[in-house]
N, C-alpha and C. Protein backbone atom coordinates (compact mmCIF):
# COMPACT_ATOMS: atom_id res chain seq x y z
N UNK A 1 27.97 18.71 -23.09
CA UNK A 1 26.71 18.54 -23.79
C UNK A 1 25.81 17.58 -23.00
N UNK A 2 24.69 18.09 -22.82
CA UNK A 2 23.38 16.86 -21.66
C UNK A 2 22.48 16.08 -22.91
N UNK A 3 22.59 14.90 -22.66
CA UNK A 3 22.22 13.98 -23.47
C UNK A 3 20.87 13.68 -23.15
N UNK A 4 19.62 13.71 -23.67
CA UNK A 4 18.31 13.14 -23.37
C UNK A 4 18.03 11.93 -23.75
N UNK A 5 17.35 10.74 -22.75
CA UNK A 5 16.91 9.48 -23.28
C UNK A 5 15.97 9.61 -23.07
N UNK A 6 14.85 9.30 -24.67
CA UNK A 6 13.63 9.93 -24.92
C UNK A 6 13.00 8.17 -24.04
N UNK A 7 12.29 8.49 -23.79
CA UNK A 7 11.05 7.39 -22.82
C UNK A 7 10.35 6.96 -24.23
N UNK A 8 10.76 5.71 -24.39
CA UNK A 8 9.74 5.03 -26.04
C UNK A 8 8.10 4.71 -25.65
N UNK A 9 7.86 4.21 -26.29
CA UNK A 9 6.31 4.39 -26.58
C UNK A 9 5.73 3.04 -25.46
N UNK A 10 6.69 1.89 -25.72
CA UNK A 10 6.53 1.14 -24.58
C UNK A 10 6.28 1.53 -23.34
N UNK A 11 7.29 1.97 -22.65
CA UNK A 11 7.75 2.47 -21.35
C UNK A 11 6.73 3.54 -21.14
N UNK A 12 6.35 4.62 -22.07
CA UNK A 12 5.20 5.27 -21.68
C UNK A 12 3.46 4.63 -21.68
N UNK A 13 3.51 3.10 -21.86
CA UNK A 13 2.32 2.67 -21.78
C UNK A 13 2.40 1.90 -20.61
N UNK A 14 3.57 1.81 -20.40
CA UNK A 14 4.05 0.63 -18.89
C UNK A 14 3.42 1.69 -18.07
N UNK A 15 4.08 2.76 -17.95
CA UNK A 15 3.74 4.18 -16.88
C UNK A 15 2.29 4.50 -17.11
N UNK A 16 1.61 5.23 -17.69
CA UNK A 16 0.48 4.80 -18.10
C UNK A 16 -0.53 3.78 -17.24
N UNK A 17 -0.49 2.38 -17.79
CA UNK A 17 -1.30 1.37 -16.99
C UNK A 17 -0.56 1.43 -15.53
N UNK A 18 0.42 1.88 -15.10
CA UNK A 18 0.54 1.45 -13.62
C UNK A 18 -0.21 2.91 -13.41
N UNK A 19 -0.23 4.21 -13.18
CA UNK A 19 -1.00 5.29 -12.98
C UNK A 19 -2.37 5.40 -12.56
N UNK A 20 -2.96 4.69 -13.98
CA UNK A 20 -4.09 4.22 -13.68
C UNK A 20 -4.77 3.30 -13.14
N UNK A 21 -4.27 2.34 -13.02
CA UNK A 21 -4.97 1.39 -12.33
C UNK A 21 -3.93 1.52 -10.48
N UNK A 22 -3.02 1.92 -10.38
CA UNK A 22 -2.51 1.97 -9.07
C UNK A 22 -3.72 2.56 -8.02
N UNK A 23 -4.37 3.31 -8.22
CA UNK A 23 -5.68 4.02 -7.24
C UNK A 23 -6.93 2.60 -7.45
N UNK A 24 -7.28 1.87 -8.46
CA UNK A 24 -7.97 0.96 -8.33
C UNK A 24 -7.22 -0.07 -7.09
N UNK A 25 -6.64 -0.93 -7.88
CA UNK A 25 -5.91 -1.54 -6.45
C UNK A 25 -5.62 -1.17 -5.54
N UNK A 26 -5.37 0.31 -5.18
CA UNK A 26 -5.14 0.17 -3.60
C UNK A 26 -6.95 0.63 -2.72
N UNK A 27 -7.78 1.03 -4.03
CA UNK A 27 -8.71 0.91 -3.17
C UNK A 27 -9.64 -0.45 -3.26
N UNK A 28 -9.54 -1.28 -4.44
CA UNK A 28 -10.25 -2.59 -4.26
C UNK A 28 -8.98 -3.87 -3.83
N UNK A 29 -7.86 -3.69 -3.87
CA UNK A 29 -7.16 -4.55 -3.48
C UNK A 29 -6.61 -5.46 -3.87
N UNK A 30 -5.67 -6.10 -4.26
CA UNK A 30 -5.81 -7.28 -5.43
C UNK A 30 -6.85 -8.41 -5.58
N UNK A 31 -7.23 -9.20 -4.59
CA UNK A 31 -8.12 -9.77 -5.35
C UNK A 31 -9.33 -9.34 -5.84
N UNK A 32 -9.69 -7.98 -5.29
CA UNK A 32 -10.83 -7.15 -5.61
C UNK A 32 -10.85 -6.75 -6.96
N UNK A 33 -9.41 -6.45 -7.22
CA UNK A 33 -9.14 -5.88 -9.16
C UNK A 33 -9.28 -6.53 -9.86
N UNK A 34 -10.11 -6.40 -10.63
CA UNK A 34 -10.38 -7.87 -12.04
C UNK A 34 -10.01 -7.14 -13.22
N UNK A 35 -9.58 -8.00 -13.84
CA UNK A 35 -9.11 -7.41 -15.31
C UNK A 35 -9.91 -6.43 -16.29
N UNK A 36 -11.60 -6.59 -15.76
CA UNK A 36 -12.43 -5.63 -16.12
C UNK A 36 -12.24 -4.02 -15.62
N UNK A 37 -11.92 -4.25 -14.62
CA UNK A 37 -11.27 -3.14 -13.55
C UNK A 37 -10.43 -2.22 -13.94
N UNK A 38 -9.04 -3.30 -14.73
CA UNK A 38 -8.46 -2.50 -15.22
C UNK A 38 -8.11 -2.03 -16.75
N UNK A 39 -9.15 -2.92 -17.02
CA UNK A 39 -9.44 -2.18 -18.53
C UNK A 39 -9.93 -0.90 -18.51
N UNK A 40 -11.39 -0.80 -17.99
CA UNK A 40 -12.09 0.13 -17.74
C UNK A 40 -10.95 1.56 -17.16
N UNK A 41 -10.45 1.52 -16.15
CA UNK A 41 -9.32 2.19 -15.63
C UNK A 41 -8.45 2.66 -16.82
N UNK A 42 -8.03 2.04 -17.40
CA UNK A 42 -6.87 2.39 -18.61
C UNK A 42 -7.60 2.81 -19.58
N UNK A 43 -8.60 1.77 -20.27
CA UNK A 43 -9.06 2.13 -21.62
C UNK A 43 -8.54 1.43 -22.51
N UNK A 44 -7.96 0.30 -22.33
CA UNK A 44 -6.69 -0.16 -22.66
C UNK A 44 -7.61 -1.66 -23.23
N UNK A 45 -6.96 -2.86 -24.19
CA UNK A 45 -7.50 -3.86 -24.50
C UNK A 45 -7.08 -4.58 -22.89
N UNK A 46 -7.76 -5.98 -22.90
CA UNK A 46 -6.46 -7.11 -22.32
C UNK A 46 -5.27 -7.21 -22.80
N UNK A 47 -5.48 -7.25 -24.20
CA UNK A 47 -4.03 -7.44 -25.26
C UNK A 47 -2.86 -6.53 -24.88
N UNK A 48 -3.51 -4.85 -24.92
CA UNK A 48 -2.71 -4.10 -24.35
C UNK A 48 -2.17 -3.94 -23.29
N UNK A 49 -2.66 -4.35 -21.74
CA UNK A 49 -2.14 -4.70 -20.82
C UNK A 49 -1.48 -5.84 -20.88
N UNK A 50 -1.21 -6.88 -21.30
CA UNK A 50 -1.13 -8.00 -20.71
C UNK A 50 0.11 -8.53 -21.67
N UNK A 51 0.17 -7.31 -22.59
CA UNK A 51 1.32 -7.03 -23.74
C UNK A 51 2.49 -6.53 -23.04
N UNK A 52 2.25 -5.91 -22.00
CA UNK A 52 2.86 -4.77 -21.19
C UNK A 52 3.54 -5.50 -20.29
N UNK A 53 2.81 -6.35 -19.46
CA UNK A 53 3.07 -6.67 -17.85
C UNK A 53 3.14 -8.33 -18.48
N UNK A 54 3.42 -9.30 -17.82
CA UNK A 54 3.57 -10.65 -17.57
C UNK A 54 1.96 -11.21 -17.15
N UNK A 55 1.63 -10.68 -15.91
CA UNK A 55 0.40 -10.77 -15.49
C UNK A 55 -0.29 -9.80 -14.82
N UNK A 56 -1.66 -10.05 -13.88
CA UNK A 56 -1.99 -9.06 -12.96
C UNK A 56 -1.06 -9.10 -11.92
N UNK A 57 -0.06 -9.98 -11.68
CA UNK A 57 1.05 -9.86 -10.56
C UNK A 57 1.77 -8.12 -10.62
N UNK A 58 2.41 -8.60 -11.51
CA UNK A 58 3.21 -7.67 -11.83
C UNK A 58 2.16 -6.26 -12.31
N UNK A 59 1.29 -6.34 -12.58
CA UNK A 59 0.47 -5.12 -12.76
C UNK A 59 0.15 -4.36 -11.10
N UNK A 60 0.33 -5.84 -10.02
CA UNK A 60 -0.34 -4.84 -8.70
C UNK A 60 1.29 -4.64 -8.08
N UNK A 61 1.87 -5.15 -8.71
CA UNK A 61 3.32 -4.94 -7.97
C UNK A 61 3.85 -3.80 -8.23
N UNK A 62 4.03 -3.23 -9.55
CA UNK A 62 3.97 -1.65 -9.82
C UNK A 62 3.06 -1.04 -9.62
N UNK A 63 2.09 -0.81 -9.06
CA UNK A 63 1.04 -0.37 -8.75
C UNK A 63 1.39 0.05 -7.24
N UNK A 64 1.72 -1.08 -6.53
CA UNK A 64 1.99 -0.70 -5.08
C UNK A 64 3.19 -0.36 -5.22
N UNK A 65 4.33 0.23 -6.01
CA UNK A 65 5.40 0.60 -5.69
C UNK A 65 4.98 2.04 -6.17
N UNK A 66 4.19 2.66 -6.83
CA UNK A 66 3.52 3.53 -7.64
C UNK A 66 2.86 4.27 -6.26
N UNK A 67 1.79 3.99 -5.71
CA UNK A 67 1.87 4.35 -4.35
C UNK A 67 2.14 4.80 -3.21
N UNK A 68 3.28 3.51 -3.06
CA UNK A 68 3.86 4.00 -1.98
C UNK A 68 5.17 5.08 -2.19
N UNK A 69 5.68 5.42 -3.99
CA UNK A 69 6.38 6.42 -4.07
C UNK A 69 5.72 7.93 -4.15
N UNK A 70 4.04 8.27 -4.03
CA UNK A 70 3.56 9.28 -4.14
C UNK A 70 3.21 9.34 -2.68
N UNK A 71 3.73 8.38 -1.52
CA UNK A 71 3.11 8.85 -0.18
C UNK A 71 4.85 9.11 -0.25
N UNK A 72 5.49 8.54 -0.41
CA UNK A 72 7.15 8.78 0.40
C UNK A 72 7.50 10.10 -0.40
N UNK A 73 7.18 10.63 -1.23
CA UNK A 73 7.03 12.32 -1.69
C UNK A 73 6.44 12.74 -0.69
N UNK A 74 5.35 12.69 -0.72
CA UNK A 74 4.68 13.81 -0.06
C UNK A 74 4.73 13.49 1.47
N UNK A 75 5.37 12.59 2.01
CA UNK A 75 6.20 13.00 3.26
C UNK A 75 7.24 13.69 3.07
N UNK A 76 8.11 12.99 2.31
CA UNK A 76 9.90 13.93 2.29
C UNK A 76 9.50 15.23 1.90
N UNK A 77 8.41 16.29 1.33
CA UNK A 77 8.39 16.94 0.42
C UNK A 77 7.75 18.06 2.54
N UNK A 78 7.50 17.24 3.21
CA UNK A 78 6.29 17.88 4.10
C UNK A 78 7.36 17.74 5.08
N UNK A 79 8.48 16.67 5.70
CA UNK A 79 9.38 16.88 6.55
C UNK A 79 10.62 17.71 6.42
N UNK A 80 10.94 17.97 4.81
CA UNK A 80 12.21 18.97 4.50
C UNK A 80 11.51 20.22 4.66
N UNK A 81 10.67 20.60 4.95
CA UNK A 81 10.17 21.76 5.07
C UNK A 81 10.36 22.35 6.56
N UNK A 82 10.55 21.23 7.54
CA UNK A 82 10.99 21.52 8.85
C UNK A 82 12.47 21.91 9.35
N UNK A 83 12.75 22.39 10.12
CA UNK A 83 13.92 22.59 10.86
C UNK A 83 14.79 21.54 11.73
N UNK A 84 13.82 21.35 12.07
CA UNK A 84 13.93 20.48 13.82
C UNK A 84 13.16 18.75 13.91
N UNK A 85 13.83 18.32 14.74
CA UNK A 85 13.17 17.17 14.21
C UNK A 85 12.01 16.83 15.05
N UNK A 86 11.48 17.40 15.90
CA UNK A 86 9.97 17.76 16.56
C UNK A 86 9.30 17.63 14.93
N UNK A 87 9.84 19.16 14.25
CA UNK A 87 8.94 19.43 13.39
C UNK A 87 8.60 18.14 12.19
N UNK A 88 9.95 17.71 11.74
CA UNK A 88 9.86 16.92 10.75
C UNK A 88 9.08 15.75 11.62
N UNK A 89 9.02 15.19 12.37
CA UNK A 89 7.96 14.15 12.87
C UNK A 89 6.60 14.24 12.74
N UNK A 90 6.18 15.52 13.42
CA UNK A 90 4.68 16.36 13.12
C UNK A 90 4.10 16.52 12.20
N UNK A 91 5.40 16.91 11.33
CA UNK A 91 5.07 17.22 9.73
C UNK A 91 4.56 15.85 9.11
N UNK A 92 5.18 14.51 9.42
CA UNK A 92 5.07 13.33 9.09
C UNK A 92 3.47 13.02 9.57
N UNK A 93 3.19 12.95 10.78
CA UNK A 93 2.11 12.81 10.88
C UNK A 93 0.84 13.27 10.58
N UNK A 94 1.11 14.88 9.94
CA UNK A 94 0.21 15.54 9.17
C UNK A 94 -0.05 15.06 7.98
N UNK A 95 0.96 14.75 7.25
CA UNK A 95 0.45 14.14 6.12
C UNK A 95 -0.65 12.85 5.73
N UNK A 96 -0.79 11.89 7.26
CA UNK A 96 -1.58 11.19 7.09
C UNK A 96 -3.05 12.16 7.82
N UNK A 97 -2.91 12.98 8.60
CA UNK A 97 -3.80 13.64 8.75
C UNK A 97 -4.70 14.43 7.63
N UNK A 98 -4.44 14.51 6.92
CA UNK A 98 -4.39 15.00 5.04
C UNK A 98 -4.41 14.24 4.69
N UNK A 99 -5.12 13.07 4.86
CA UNK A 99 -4.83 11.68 3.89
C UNK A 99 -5.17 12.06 2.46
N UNK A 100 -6.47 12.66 2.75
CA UNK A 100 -7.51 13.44 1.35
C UNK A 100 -6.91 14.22 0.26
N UNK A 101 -5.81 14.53 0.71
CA UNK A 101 -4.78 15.43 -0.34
C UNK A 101 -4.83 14.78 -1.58
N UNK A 102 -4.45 15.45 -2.83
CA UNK A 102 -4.03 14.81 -3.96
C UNK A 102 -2.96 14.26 -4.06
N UNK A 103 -2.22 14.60 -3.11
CA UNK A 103 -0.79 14.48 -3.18
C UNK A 103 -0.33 13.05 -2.74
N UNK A 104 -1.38 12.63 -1.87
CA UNK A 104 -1.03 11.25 -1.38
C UNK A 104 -1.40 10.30 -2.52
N UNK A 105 -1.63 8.83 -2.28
CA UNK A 105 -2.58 7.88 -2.91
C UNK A 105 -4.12 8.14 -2.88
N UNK A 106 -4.85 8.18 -3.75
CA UNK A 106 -6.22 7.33 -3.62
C UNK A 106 -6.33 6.63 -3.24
N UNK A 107 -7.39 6.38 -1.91
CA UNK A 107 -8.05 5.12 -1.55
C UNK A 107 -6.78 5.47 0.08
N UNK A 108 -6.38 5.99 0.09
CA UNK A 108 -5.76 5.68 1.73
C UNK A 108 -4.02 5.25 1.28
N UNK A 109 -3.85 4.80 2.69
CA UNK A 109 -2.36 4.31 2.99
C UNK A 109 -2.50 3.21 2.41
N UNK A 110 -1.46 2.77 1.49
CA UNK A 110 -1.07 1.39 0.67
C UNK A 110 -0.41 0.86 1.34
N UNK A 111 0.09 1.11 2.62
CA UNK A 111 0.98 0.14 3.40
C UNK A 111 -0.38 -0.61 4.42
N UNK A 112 -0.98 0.04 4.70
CA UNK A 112 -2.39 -0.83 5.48
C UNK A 112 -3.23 -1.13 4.28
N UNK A 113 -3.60 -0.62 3.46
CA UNK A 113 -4.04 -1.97 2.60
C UNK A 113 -3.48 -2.66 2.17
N UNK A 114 -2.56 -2.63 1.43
CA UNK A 114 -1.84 -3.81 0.99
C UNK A 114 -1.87 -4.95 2.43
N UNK A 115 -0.61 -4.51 3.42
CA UNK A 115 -0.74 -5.19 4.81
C UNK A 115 -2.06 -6.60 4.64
N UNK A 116 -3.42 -5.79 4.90
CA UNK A 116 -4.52 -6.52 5.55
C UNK A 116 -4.85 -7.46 4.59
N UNK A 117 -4.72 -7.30 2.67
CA UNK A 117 -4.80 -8.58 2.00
C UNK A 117 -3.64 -9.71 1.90
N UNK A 118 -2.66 -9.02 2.04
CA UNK A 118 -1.34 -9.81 1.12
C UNK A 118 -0.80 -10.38 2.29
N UNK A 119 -1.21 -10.36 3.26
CA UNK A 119 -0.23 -11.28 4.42
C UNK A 119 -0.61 -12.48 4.27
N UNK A 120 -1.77 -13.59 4.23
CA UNK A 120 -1.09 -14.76 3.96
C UNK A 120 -1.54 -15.16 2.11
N UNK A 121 -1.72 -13.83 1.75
CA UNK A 121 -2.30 -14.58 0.55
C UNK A 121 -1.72 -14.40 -0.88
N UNK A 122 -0.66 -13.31 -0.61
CA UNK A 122 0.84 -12.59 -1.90
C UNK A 122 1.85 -12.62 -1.19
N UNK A 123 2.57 -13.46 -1.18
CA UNK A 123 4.35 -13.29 -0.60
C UNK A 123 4.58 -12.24 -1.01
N UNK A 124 4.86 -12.22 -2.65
CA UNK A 124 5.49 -10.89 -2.58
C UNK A 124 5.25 -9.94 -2.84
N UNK A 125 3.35 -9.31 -2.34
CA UNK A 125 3.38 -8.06 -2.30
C UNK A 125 3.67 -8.05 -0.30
N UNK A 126 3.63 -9.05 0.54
CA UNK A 126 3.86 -8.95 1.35
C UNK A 126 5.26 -8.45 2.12
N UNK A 127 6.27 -9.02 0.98
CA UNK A 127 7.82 -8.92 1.03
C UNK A 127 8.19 -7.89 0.74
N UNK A 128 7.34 -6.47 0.15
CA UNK A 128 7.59 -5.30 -0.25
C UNK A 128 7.11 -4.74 0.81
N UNK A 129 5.86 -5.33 1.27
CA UNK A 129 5.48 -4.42 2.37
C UNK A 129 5.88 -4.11 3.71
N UNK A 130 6.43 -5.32 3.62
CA UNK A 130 7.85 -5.61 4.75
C UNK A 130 8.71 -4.63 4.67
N UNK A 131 9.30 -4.52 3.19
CA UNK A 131 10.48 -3.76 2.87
C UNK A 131 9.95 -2.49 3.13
N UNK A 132 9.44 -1.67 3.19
CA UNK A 132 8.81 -0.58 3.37
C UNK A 132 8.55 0.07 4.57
N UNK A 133 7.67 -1.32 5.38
CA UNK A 133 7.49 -0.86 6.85
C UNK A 133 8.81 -0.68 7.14
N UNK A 134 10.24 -1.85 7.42
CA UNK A 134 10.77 -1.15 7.96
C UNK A 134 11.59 -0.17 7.35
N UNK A 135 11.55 0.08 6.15
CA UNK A 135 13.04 1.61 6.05
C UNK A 135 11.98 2.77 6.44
N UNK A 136 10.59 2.95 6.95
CA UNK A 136 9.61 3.59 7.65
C UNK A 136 10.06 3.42 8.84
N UNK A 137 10.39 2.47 9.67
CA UNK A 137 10.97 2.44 10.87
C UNK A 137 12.26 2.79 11.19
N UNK A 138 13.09 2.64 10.15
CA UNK A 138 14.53 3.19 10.18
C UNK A 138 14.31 4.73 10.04
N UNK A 139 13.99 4.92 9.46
CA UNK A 139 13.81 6.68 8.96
C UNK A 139 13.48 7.06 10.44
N UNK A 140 12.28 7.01 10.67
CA UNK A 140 12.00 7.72 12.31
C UNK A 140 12.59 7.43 13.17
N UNK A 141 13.30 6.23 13.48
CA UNK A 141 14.11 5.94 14.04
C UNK A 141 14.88 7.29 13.98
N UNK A 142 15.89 7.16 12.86
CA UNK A 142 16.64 8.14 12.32
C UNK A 142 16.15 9.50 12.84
N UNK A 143 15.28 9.97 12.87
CA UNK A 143 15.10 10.98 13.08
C UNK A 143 15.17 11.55 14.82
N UNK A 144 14.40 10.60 15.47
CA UNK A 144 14.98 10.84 16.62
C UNK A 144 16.07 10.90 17.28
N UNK A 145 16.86 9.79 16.38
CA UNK A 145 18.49 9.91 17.42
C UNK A 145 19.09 11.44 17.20
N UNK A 146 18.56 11.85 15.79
CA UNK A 146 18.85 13.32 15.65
C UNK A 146 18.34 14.38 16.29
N UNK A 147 17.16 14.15 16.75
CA UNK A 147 16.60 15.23 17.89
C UNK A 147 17.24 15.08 19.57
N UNK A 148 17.49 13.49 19.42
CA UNK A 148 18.58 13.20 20.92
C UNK A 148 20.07 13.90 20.83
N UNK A 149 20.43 13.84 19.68
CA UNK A 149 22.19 13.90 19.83
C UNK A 149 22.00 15.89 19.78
N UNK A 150 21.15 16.31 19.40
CA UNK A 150 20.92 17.72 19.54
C UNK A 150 20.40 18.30 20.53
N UNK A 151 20.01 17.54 21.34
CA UNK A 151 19.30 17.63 22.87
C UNK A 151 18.19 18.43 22.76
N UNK A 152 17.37 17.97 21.56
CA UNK A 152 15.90 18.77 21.64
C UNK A 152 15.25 17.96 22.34
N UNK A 153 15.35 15.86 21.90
CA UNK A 153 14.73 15.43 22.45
C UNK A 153 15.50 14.97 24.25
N UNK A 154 14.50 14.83 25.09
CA UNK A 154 15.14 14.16 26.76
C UNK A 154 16.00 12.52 26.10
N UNK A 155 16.99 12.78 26.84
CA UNK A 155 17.64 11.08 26.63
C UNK A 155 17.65 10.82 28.37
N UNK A 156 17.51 9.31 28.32
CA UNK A 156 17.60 8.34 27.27
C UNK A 156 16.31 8.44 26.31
N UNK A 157 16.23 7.67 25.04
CA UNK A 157 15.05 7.85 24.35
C UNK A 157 15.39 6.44 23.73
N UNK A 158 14.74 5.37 23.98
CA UNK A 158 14.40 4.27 23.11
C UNK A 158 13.97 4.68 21.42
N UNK A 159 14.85 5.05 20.20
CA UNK A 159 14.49 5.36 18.93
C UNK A 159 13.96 4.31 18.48
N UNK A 160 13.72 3.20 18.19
CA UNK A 160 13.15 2.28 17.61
C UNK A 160 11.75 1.84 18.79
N UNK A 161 12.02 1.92 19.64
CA UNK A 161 10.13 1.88 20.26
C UNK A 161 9.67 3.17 19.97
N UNK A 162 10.37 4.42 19.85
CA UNK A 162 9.55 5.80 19.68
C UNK A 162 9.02 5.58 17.64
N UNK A 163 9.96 4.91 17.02
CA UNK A 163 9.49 5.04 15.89
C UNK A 163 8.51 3.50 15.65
N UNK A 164 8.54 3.17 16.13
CA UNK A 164 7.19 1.66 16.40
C UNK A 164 6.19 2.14 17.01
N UNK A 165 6.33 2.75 18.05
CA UNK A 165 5.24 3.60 18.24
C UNK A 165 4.24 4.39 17.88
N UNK A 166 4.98 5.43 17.01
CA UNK A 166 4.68 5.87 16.51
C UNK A 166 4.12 5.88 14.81
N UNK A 167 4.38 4.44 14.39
CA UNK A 167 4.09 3.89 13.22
C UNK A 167 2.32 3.14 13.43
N UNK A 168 2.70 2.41 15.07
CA UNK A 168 1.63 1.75 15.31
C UNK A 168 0.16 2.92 15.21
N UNK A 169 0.63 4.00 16.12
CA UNK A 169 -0.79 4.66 16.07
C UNK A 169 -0.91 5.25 15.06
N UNK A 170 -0.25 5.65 13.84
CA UNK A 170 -0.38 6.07 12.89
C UNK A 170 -1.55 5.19 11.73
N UNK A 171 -0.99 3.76 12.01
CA UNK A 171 -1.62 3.15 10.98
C UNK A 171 -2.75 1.99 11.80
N UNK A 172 -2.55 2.71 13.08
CA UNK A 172 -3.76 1.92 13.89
C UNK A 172 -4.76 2.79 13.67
N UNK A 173 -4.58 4.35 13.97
CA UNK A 173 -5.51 4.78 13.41
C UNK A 173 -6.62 5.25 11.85
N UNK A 174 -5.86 4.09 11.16
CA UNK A 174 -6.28 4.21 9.68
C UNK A 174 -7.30 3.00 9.92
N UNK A 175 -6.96 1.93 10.98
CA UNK A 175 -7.39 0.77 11.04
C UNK A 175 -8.55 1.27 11.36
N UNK A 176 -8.64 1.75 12.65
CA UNK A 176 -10.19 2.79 12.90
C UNK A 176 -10.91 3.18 12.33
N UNK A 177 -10.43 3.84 11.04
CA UNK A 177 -11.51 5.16 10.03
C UNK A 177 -11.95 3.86 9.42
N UNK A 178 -11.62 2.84 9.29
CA UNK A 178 -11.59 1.82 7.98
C UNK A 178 -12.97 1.37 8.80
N UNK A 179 -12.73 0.91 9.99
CA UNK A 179 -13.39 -0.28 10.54
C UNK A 179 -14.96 0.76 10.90
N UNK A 180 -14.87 2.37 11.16
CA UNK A 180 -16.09 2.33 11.97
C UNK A 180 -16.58 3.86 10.81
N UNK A 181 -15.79 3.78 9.97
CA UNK A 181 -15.72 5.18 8.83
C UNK A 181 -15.92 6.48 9.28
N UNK A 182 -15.31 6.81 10.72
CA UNK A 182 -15.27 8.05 11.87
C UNK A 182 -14.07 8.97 11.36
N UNK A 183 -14.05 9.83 10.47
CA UNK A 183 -12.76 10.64 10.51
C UNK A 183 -12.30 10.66 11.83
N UNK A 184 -13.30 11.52 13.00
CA UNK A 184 -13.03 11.99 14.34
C UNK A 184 -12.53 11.22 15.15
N UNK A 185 -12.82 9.80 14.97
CA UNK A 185 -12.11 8.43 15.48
C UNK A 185 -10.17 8.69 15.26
N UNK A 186 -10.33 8.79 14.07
CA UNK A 186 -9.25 8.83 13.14
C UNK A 186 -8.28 9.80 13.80
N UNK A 187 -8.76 10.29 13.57
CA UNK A 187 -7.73 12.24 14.50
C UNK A 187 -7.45 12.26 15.78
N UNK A 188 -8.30 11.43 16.23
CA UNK A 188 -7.75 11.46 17.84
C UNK A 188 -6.72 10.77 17.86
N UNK A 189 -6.91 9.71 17.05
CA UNK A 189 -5.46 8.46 17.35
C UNK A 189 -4.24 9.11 17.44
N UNK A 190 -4.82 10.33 16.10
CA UNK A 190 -3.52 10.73 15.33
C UNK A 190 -3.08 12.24 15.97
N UNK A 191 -4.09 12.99 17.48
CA UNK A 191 -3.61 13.58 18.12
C UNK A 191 -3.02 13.13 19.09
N UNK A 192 -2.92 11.77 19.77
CA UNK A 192 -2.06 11.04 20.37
C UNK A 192 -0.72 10.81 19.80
N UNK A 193 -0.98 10.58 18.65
CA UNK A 193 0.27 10.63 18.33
C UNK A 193 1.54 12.26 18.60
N UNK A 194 0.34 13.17 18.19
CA UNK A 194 0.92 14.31 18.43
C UNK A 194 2.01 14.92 19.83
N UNK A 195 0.43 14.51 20.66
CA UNK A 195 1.05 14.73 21.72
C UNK A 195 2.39 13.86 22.55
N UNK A 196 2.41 12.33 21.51
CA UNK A 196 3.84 12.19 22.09
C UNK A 196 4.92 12.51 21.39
N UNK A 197 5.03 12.94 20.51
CA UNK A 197 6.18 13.87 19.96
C UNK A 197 6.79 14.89 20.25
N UNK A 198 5.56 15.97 21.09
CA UNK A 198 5.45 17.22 21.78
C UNK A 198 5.92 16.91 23.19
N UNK A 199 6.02 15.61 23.16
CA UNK A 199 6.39 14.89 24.31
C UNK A 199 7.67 14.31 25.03
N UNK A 200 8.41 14.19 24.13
CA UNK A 200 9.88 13.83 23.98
C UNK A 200 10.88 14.82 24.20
């Protein structure tokens, strides 16, 4: 017999306010989000948020975990679709090429925004973002030693500079669109990137 645990009324208002306001914060940022912000966003009192969460801490802390679990879908969802690990890399980098998708976050990559506020000014949305970059670096990592030990990719192959590498121009080129608002800026970075994958 499969047992259902119904989600109470709480827990569906917790889910709820992080939903909604997760696309505010990652496009105004935490100190950018004011509690007006995320009223307006929810619909919700103060009372009702603030009933919910402890503070706005914890409101941007699920928020950025909210995030960054609708970009780590819609990578895993875009690299299992590959064969090979050429492909699953490519595939990876398409998805930021598609940033615009629904499928990703609003407002861009939450690992470069978050990054550019919270480094000296939230430990611990910084300490997540840490946690993140690297199992992002382990993963590609990962992925190459698997295209080496299959001899798609040439060895020797440095996996942890190919997946630093390849993290850097990824989210260097977000740094670009941000700084000069050039998609075309943007795409080139991110056909460099291409071409060293196609490259290996």
């Amino acid at each position: 017999m499969v047992y259902f645990c119904p989600v109470n009324k709480a827990e569906r208002t917790r889910r709820y306010i992080i939903e909604k306001t997760a696309p505010v914060f990652n496009k105004k940022g935490y100190a950018g989000t004011s509690l007006t912000d995320m009223t307006a966003a929810t619909g919700l009192t103060k009372g009702s948020i603030y009933g919910n969460f402890n503070d706005k801490d914890e409101v941007a802390l699920a928020a950025f975990d909210h995030n960054i679990q609708m970009l780590l879908k819609a990578t895993a969802v875009e690299m299992a679709g590959q064969a090979t690990a050429r492909g699953k890399l490519l595939a990876m980098i398409g998805v930021y090429y598609n940033m615009q998708r629904a499928t990703v976050p609003a407002g861009g990559c939450p690992i470069m925004n978050t990054t550019v506020e919270a480094d000296d000014t939230h430990p611990r949305l910084k300490a997540k973002v840490s946690e993140v970059m690297l199992a992002w670096k382990n993963m590609v990592a990962k992925v190459v030693e698997t295209g080496v030990t299959s001899k798609e990719f040439s060895a020797p192959l440095d996996s942890e500079q190919t997946a630093l590498t390849l993290i850097a121009l990824i989210e260097g080129a977000i740094l670009i669109r941000r700084a000069t608002d050039n998609v075309n800026h943007y795409r080139k970075v991110l056909d460099v990137a291409r071409k060293l994958v196609n490259g290996l």
